[in-house]
C-alpha atoms as a PDB file:
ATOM      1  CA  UNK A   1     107.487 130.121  89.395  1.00  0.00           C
ATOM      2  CA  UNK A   2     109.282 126.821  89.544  1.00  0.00           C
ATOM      3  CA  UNK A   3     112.192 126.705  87.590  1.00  0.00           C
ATOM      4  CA  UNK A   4     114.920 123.502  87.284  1.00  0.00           C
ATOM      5  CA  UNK A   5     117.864 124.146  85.161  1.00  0.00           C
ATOM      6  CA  UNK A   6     120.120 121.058  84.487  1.00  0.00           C
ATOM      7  CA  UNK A   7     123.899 121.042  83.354  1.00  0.00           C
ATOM      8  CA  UNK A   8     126.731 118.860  83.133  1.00  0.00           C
ATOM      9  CA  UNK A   9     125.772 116.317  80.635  1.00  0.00           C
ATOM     10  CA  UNK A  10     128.556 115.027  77.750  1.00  0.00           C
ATOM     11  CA  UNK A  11     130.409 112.618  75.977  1.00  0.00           C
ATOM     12  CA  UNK A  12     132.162 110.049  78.316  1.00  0.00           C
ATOM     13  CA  UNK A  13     133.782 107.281  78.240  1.00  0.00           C
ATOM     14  CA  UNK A  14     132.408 103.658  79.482  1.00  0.00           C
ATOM     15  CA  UNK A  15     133.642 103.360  82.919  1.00  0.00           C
ATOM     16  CA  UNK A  16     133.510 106.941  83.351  1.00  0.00           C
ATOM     17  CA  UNK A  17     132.811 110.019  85.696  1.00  0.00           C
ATOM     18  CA  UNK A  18     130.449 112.712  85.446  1.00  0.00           C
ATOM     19  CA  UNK A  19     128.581 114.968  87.443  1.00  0.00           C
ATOM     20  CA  UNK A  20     124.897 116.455  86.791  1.00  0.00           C
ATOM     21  CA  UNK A  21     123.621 119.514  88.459  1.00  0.00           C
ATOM     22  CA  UNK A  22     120.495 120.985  88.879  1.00  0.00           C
ATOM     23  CA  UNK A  23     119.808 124.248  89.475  1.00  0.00           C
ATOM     24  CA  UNK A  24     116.673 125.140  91.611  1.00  0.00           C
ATOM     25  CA  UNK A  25     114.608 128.292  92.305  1.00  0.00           C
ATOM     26  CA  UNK A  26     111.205 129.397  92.889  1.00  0.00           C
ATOM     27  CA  UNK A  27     110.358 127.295  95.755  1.00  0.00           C
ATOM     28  CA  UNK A  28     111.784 125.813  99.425  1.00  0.00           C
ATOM     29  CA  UNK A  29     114.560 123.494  98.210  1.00  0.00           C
ATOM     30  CA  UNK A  30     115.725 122.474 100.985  1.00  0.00           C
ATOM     31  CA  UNK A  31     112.639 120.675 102.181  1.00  0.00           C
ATOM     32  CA  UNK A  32     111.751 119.524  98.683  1.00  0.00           C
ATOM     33  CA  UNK A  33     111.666 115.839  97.515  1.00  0.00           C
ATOM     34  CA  UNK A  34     113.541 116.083  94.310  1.00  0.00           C
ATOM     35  CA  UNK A  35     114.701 112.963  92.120  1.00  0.00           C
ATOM     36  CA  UNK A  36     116.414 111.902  88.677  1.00  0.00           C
ATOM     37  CA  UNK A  37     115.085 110.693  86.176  1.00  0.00           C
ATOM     38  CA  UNK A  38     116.292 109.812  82.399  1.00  0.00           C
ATOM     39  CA  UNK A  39     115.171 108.790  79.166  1.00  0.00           C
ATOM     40  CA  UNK A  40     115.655 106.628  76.272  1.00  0.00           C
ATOM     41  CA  UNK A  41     114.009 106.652  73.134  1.00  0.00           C
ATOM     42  CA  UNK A  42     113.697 102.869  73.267  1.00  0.00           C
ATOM     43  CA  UNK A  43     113.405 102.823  77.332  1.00  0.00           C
ATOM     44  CA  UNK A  44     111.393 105.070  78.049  1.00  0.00           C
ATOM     45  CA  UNK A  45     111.139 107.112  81.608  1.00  0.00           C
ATOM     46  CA  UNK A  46     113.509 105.190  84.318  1.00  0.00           C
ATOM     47  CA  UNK A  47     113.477 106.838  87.409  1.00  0.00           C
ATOM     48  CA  UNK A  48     116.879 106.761  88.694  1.00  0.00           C
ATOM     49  CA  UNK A  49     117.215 108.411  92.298  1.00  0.00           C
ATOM     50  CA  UNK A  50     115.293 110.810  94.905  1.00  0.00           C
ATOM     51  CA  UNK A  51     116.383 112.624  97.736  1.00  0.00           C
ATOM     52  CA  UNK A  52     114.356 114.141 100.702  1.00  0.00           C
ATOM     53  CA  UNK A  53     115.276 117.149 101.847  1.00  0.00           C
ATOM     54  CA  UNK A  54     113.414 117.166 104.538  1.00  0.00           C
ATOM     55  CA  UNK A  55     115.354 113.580 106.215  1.00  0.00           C
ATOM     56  CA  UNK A  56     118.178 113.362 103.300  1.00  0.00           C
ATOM     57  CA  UNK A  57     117.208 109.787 102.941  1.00  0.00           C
ATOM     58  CA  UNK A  58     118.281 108.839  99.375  1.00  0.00           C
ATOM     59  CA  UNK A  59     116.871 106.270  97.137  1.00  0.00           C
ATOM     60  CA  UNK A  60     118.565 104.159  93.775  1.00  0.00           C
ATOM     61  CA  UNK A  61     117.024 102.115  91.404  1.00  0.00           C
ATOM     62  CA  UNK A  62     119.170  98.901  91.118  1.00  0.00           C
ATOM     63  CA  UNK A  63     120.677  99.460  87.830  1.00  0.00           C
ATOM     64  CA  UNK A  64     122.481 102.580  89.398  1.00  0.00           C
ATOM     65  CA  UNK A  65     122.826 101.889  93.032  1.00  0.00           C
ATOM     66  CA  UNK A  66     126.490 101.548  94.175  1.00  0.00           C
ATOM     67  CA  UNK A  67     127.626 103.861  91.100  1.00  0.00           C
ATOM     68  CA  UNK A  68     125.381 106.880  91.354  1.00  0.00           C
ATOM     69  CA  UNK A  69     125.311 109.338  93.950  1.00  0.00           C
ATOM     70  CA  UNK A  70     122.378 111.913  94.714  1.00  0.00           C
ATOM     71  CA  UNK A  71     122.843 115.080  96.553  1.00  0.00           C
ATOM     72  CA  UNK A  72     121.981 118.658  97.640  1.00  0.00           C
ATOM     73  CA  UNK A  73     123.923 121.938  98.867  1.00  0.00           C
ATOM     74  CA  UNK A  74     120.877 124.021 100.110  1.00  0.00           C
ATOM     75  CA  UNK A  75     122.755 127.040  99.839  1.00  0.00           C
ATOM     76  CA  UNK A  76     123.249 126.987  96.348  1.00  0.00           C
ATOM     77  CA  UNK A  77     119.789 125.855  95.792  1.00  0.00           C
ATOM     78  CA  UNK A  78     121.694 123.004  93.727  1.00  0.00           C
ATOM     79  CA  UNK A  79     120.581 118.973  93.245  1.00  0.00           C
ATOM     80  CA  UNK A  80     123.705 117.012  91.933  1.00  0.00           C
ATOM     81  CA  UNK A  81     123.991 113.334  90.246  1.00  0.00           C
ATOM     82  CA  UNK A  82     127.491 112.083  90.667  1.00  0.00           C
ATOM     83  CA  UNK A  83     128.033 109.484  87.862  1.00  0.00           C
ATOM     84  CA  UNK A  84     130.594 106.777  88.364  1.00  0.00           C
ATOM     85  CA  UNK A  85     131.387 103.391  86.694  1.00  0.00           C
ATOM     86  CA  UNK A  86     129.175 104.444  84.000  1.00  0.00           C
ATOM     87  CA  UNK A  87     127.993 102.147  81.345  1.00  0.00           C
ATOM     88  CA  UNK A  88     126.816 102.335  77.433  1.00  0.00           C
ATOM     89  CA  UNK A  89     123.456 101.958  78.987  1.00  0.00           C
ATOM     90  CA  UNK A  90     123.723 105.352  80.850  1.00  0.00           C
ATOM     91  CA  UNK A  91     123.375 106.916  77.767  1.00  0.00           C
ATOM     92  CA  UNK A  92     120.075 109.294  77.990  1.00  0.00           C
ATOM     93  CA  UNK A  93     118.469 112.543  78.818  1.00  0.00           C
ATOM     94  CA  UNK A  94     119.120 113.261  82.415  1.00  0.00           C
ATOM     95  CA  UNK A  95     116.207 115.131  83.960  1.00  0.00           C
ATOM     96  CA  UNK A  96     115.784 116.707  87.506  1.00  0.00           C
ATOM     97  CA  UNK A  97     111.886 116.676  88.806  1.00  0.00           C
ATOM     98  CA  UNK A  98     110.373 118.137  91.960  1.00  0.00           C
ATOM     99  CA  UNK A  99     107.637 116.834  93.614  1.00  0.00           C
ATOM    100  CA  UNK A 100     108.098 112.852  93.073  1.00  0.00           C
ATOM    101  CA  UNK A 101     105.371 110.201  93.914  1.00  0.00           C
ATOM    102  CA  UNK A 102     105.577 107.576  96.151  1.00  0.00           C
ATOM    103  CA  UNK A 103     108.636 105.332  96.555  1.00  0.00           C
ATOM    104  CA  UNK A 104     106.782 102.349  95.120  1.00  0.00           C
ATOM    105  CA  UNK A 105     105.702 104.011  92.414  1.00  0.00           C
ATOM    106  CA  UNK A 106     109.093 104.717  91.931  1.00  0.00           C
ATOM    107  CA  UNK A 107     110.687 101.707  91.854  1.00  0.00           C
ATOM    108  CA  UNK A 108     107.847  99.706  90.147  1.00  0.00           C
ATOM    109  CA  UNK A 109     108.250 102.169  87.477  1.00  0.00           C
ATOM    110  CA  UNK A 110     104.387 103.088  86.779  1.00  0.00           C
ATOM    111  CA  UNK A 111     104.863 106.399  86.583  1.00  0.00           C
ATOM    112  CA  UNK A 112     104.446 109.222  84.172  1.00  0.00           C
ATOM    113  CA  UNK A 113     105.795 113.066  83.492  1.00  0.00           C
ATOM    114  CA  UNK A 114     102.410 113.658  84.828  1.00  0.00           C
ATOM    115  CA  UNK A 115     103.249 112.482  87.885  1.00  0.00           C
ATOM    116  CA  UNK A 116     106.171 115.000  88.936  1.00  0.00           C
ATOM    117  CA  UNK A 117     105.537 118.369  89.930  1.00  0.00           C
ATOM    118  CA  UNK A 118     107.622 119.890  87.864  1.00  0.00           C
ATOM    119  CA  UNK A 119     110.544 118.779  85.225  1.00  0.00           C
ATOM    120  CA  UNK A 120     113.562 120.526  83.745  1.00  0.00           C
ATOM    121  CA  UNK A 121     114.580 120.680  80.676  1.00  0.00           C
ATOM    122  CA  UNK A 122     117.001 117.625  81.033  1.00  0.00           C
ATOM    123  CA  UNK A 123     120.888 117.186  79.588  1.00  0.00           C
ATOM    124  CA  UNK A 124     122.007 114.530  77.409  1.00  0.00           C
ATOM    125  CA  UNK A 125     124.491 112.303  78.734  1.00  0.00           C
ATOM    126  CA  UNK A 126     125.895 109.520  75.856  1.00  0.00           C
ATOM    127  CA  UNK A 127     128.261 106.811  77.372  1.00  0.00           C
ATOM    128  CA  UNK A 128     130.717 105.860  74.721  1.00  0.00           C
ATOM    129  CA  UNK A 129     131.931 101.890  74.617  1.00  0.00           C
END
C-alpha cells in the first residue's frame, strides 16, 4: 500500500525558511516521479515542483523557482521542499503526490487530484506578513 506522510509545516515569518518532508513507503522511491503541490481555499490546486527519480531532473513553477528547492535521500525513503524567501502567498496546504502527469500539464495547471497517483495527507504552512 502506498503511503505519503508529510511534516514540517508552521507558522513563519515573511521572508522565511522552512523545510517540508515527505515520508514515503510502499513502493520504489527512488525511481518514482514525485512532486508538490499546495492549496488555497481561494487558489485552488497549484502545482509547485516535481522531481524524477529516475534522472533527478527537477521542475518549479515560476512563482517558486529560485526560492524553493525539491529533493530526495533514497535511503530514507524521504521527498523534501526546502522553503526560502517565503511570501504571504505561500500560505497553504503543502501536499506530496506520487505519480504526476505530464510536465505540461503541470505547468499549464489543468490538472486535478485525480490526476496523481496517490496524495498525502498534506501540512499547513501559513506565511505571516
Amino acid at each position: 500500500e502506498v503511503q505519503l506522510v508529510e511534516s514540517g509545516g508552521g507558522l513563519v515569518q515573511a521572508g522565511g525558511s522552512l523545510r517540508l518532508s515527505c515520508a514515503a513507503s510502499g513502493f520504489t522511491f527512488s525511481s518514482s516521479a514525485m512532486s508538490w503541490v499546495r492549496q488555497t481555499p481561494g487558489k485552488g490546486l497549484e502545482w509547485v515542483s516535481t522531481i524524477y527519480g529516475y534522472s533527478s531532473n527537477t521542475y518549479y513553477a515560476d512563482s517558486v523557482k529560485g526560492r524553493f528547492t525539491i529533493s530526495t535521500d533514497n535511503a530514507k525513503n524521504t521527498l523534501y521542499l526546502q522553503m526560502d524567501s517565503l511570501k504571504s502567498d505561500g500560505t497553504a496546504v503543502y501536499y506530496c503526490a506520487k505519480d504526476p502527469p505530464p510536465l505540461f500539464v503541470l505547468f499549464t495547471g489543468t490538472f486535478t487530484r485525480a490526476d496523481f497517483g496517490s496524495w498525502g495527507q498534506g501540512t499547513q504552512v501559513t506565511v505571516s506578513s
